[in-house]
C-alpha atoms as a PDB file:
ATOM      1  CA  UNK A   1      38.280   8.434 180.596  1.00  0.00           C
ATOM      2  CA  UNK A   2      35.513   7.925 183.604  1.00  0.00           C
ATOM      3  CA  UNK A   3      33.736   5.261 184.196  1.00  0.00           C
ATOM      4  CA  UNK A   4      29.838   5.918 184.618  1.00  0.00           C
ATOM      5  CA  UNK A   5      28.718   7.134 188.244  1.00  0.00           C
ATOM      6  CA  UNK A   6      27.123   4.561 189.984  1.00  0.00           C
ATOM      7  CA  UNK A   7      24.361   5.741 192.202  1.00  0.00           C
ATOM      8  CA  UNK A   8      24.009   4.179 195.907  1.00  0.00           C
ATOM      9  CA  UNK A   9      20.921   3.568 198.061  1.00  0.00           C
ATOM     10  CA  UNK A  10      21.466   3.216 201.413  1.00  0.00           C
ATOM     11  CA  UNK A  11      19.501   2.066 204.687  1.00  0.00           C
ATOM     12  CA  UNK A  12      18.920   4.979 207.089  1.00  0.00           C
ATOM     13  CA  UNK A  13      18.179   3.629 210.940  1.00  0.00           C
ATOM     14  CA  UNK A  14      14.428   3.913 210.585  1.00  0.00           C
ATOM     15  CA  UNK A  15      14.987   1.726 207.146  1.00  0.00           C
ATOM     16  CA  UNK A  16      14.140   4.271 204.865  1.00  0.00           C
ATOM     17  CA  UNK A  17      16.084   3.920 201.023  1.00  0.00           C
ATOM     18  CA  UNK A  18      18.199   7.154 201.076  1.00  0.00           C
ATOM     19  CA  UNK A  19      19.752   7.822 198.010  1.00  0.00           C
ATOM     20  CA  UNK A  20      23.128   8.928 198.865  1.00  0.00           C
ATOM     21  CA  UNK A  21      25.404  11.378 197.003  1.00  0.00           C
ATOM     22  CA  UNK A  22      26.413  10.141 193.274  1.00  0.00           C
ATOM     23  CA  UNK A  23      29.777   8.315 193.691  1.00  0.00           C
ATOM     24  CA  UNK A  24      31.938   8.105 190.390  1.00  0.00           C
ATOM     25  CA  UNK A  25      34.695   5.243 189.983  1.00  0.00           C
ATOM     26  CA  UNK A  26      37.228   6.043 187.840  1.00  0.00           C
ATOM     27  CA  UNK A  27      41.031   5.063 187.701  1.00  0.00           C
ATOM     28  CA  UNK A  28      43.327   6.778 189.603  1.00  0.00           C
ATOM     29  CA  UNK A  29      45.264   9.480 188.288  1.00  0.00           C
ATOM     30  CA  UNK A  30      48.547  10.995 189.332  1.00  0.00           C
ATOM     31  CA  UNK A  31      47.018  14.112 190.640  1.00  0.00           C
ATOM     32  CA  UNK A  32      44.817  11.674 193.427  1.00  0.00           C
ATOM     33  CA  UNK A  33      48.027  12.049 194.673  1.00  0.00           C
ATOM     34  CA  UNK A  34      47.812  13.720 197.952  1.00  0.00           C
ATOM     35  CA  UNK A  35      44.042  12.003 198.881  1.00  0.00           C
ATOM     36  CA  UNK A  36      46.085   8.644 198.322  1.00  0.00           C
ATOM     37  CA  UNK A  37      48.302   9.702 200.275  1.00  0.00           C
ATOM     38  CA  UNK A  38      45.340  10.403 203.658  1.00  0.00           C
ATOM     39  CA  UNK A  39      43.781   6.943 202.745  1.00  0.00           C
ATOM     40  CA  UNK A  40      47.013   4.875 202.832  1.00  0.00           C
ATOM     41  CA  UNK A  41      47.639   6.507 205.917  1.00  0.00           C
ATOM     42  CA  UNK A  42      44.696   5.695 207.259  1.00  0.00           C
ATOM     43  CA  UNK A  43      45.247   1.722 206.341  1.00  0.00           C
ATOM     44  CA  UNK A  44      48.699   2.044 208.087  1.00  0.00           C
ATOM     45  CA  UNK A  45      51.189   2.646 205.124  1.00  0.00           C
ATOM     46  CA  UNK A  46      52.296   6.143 205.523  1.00  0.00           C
ATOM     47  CA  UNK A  47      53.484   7.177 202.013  1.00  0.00           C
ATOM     48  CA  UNK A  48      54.785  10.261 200.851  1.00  0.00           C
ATOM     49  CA  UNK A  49      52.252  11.844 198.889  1.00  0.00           C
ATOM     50  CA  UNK A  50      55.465  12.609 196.543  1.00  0.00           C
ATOM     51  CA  UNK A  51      55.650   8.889 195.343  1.00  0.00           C
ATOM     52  CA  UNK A  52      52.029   8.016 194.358  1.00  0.00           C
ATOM     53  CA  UNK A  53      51.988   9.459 191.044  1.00  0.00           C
ATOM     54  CA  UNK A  54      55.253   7.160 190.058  1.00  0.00           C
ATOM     55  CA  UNK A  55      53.805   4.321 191.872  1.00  0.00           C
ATOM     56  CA  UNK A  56      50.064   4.911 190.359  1.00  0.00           C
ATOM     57  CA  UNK A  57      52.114   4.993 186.359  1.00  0.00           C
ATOM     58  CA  UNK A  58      53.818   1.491 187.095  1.00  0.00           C
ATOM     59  CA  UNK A  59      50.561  -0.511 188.314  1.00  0.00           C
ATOM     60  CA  UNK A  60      48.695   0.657 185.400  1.00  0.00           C
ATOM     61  CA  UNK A  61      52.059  -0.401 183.043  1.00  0.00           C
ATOM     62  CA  UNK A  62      51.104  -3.210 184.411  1.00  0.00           C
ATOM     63  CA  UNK A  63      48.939  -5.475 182.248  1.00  0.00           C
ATOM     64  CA  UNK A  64      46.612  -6.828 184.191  1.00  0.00           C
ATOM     65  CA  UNK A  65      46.382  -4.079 187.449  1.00  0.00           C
ATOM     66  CA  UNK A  66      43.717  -1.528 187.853  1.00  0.00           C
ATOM     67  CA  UNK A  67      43.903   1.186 190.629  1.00  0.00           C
ATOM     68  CA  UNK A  68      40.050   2.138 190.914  1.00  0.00           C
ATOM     69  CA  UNK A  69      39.651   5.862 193.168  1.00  0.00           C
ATOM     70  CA  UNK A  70      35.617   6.616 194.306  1.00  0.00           C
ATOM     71  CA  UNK A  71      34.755  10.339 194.462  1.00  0.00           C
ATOM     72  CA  UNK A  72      31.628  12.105 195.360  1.00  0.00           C
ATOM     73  CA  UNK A  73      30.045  14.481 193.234  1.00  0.00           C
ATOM     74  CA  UNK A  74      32.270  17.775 194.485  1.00  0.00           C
ATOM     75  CA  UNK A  75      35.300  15.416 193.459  1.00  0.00           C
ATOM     76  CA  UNK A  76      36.617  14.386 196.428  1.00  0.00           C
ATOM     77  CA  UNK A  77      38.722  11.237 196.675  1.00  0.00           C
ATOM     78  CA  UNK A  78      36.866   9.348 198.859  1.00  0.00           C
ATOM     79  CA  UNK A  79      38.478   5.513 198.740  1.00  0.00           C
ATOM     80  CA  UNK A  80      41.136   3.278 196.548  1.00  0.00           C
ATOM     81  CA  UNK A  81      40.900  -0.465 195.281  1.00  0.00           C
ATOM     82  CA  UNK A  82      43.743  -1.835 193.985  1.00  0.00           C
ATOM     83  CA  UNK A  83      42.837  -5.675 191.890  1.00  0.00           C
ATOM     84  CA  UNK A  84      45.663  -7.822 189.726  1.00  0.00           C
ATOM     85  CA  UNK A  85      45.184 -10.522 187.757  1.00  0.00           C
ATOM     86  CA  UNK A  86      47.755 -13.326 188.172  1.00  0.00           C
ATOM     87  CA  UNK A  87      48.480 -16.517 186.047  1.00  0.00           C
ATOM     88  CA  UNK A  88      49.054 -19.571 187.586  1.00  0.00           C
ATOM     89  CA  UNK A  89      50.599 -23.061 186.503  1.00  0.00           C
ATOM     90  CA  UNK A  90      47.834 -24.849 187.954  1.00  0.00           C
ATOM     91  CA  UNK A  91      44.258 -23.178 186.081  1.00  0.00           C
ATOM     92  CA  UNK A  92      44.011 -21.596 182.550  1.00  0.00           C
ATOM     93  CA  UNK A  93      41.991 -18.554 183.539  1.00  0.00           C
ATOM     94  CA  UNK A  94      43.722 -15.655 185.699  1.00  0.00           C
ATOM     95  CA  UNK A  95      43.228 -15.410 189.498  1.00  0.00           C
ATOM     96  CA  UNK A  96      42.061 -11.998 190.790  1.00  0.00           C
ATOM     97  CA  UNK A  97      43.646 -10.121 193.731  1.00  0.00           C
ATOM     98  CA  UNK A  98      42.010  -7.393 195.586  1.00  0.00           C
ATOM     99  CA  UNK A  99      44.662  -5.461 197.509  1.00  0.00           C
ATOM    100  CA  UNK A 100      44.634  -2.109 199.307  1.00  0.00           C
ATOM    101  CA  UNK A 101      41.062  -1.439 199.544  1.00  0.00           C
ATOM    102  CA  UNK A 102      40.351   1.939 201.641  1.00  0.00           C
ATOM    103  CA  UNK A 103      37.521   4.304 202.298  1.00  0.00           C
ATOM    104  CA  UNK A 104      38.109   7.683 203.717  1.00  0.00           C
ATOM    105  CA  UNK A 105      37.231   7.644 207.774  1.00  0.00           C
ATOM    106  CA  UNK A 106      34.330  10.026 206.880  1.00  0.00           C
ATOM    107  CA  UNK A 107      32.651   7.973 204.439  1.00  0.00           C
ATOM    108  CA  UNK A 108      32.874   4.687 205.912  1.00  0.00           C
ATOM    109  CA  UNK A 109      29.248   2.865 206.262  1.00  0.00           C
ATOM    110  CA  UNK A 110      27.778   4.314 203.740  1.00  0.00           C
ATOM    111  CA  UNK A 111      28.367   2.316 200.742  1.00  0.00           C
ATOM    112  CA  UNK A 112      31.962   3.508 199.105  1.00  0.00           C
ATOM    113  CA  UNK A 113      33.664  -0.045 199.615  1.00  0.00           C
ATOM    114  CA  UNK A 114      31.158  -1.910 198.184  1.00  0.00           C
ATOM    115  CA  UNK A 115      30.725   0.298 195.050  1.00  0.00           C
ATOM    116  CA  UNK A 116      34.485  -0.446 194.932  1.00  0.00           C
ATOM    117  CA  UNK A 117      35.035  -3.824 195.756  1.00  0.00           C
ATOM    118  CA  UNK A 118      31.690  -4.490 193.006  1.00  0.00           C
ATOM    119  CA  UNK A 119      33.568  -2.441 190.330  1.00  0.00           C
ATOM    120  CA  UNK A 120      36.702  -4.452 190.971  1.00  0.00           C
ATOM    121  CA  UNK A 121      34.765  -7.712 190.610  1.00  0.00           C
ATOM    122  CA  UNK A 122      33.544  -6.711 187.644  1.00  0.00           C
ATOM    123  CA  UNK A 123      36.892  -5.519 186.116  1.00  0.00           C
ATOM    124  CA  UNK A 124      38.353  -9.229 187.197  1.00  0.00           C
ATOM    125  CA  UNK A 125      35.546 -10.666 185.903  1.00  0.00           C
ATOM    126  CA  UNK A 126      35.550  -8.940 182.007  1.00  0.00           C
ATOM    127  CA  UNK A 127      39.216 -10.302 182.573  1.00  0.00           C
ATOM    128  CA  UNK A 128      38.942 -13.646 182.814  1.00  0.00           C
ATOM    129  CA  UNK A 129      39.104 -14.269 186.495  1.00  0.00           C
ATOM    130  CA  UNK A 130      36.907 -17.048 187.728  1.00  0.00           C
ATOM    131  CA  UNK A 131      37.591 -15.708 191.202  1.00  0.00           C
ATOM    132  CA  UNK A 132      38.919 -13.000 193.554  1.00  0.00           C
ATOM    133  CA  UNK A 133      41.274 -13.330 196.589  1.00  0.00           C
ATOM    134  CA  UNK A 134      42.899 -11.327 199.408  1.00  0.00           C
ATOM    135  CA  UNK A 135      44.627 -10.798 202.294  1.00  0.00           C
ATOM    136  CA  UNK A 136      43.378  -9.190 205.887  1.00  0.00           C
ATOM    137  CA  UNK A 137      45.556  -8.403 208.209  1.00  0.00           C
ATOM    138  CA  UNK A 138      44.263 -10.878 211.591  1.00  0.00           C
ATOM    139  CA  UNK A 139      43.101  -7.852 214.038  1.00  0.00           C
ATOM    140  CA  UNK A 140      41.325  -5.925 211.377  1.00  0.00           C
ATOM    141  CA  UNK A 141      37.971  -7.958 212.394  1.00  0.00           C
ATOM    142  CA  UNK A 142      35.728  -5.441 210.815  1.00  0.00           C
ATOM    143  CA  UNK A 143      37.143  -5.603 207.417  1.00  0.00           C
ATOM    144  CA  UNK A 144      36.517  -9.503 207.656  1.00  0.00           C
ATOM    145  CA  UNK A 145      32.658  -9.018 208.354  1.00  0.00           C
ATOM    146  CA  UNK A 146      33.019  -6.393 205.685  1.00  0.00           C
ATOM    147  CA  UNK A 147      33.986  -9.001 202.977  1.00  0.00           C
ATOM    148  CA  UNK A 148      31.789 -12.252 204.351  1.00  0.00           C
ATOM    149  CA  UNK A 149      28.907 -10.300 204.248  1.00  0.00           C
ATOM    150  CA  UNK A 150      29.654  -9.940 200.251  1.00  0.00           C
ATOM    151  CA  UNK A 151      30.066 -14.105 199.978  1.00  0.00           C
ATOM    152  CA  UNK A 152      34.141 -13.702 200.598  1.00  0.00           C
ATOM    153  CA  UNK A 153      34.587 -16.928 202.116  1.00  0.00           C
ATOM    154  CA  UNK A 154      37.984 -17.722 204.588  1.00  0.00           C
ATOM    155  CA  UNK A 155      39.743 -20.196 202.579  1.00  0.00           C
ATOM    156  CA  UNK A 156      43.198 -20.639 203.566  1.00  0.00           C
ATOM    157  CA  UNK A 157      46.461 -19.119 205.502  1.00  0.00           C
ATOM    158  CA  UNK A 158      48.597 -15.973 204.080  1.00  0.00           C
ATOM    159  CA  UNK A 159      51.801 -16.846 205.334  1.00  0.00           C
ATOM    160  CA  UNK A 160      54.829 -13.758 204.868  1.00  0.00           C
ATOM    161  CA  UNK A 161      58.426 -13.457 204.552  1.00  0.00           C
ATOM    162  CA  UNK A 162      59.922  -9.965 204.365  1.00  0.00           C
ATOM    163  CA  UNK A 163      62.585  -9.459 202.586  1.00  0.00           C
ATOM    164  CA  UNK A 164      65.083  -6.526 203.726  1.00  0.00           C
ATOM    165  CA  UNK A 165      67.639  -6.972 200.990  1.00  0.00           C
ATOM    166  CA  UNK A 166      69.847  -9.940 199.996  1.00  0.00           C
ATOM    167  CA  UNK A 167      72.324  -9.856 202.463  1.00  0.00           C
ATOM    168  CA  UNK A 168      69.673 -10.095 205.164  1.00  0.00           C
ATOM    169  CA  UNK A 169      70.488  -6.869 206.712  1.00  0.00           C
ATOM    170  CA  UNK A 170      67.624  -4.870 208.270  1.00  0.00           C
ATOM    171  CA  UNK A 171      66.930  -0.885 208.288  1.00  0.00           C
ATOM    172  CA  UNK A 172      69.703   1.200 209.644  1.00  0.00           C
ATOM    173  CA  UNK A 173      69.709   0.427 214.047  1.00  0.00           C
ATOM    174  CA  UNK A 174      68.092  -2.955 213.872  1.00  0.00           C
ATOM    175  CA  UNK A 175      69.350  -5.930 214.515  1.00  0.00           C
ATOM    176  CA  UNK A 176      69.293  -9.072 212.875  1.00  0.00           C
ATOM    177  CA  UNK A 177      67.466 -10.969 215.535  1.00  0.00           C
ATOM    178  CA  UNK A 178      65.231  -8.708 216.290  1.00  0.00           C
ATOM    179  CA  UNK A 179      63.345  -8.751 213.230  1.00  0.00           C
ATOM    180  CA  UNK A 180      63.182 -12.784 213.796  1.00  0.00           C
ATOM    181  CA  UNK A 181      61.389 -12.069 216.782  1.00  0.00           C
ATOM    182  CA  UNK A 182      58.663 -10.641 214.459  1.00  0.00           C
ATOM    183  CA  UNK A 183      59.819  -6.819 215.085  1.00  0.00           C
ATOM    184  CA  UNK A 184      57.552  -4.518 213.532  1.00  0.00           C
ATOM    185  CA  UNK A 185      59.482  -2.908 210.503  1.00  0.00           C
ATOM    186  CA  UNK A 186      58.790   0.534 208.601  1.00  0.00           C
ATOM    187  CA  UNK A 187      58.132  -2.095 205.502  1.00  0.00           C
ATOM    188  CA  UNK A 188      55.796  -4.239 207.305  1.00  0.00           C
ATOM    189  CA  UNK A 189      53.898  -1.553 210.091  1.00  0.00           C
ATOM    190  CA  UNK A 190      50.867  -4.444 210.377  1.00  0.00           C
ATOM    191  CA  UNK A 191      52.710  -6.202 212.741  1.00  0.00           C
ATOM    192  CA  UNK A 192      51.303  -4.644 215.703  1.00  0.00           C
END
C-alpha cells in the first residue's frame, strides 16, 4: 500500500521554484533492506543490512510505530523516519517521537527531510499526538537548524544510561571503568 507522492518545489540560487523530482513516502518494506542499511550508516549506526528486514517487521508489530522510507521516481531509497507514539501517566493523548530521521548524502538540501519529517507529523497527528519530540545528538549542529527552522523548539535535556547487560559487564576487552569514563561503545558510537 503507497502513500500518494508528494511533489516538492524547491528554491534554486537565483530563487527560481524548481519543481524537483516526484518523491513517494511509503512504509518501509523488508526489501529497503540494503538502502537502510547506507543511510544508517551514514547517521553512525552501522547495521548489517541482514537485520533490517527483522527489525523493520517488529516496529511495525508495534502499535503505534511507523517506519516512513522517501524514494524518487526511479525507486531509489532516498531517506528513513522512524515516529512512535508513547502514553504517558501524566496527559490523556499520546506523545509523538521522531527518531532516526536520515536522508541519503546525495539528496540532502533538497527537500527529502522535510517531506519526511511533514509526513511523520501528520501520521502523529491522525494519532492523537498533540505533539512531537526528539533527540539530537549535541555536535550534530546542522540537524538542530534543520528542525528550528520547522518550529522544533529546544525544550529540555536527554539524559542516557546504557545498559550493557545486567551484570554490568561491557563488550568483550573493555573494562568496567572505562565505559564510566564515557568510552565510546559499539552500542552507543555518538559518543565521539
Amino acid at each position: 500500500m503507497h502513500s500518494p507522492v508528494v511533489t516538492l518545489y524547491l528554491l534554486d540560487r537565483s530563487s527560481l521554484l524548481l519543481p524537483m523530482d516526484s518523491l513517494s513516502i511509503r512504509p518501509a518494506a523488508p526489501q529497503d533492506a540494503a538502502p537502510l542499511g547506507r543511510l544508517l550508516e551514514q547517521l553512525g549506526y552501522p547495521t548489517d543490512a541482514a537485520e533490517i528486514p527483522g527489525r523493520i517487521e517488529k516496529l511495525h508489530a508495534r502499535p503505534g510505530t511507523m517506519v516512513l522510507v522517501a524514494e524518487d521516481e526511479r525507486g531509489e531509497v532516498l531517506g528513513v523516519v522512524t515516529v512512535h507514539l508513547f502514553q504517558s501517566i501524566h496527559a490523556s493523548e499520546p506523545a509523538a517521537w521522531l527518531t532516526s530521521l536520515v536522508v541519503e548524502e546525495k539528496a540532502r538540501g533538497q527537500g527529502v527531510g522535510s517531506a519526511l519529517v511533514l509526513r511523520a507529523e501528520d501520521w502523529a497527528i491522525r494519532h492523537g499526538a498533540l505533539r512531537i519530540s526528539l533527540t539530537s545528538a549535541l555536535h550534530r549542529e546542522r540537524a538542530h537548524e534543520f528542525y528550528k527552522t520547522r518550529d522544533y523548539e529546544h525544550t529540555g535535556v536527554r539524559l542516557t544510561k546504557v545498559f550493557v547487560n545486567r551484570l554490568g559487564d561491557g563488550p568483550p576487552g573493555q573494562s568496567r571503568s572505562s565505559r564510566k569514563g564515557g568510552a565510546r561503545t559499539p552500542r552507543n558510537p555518538s559518543r565521539r
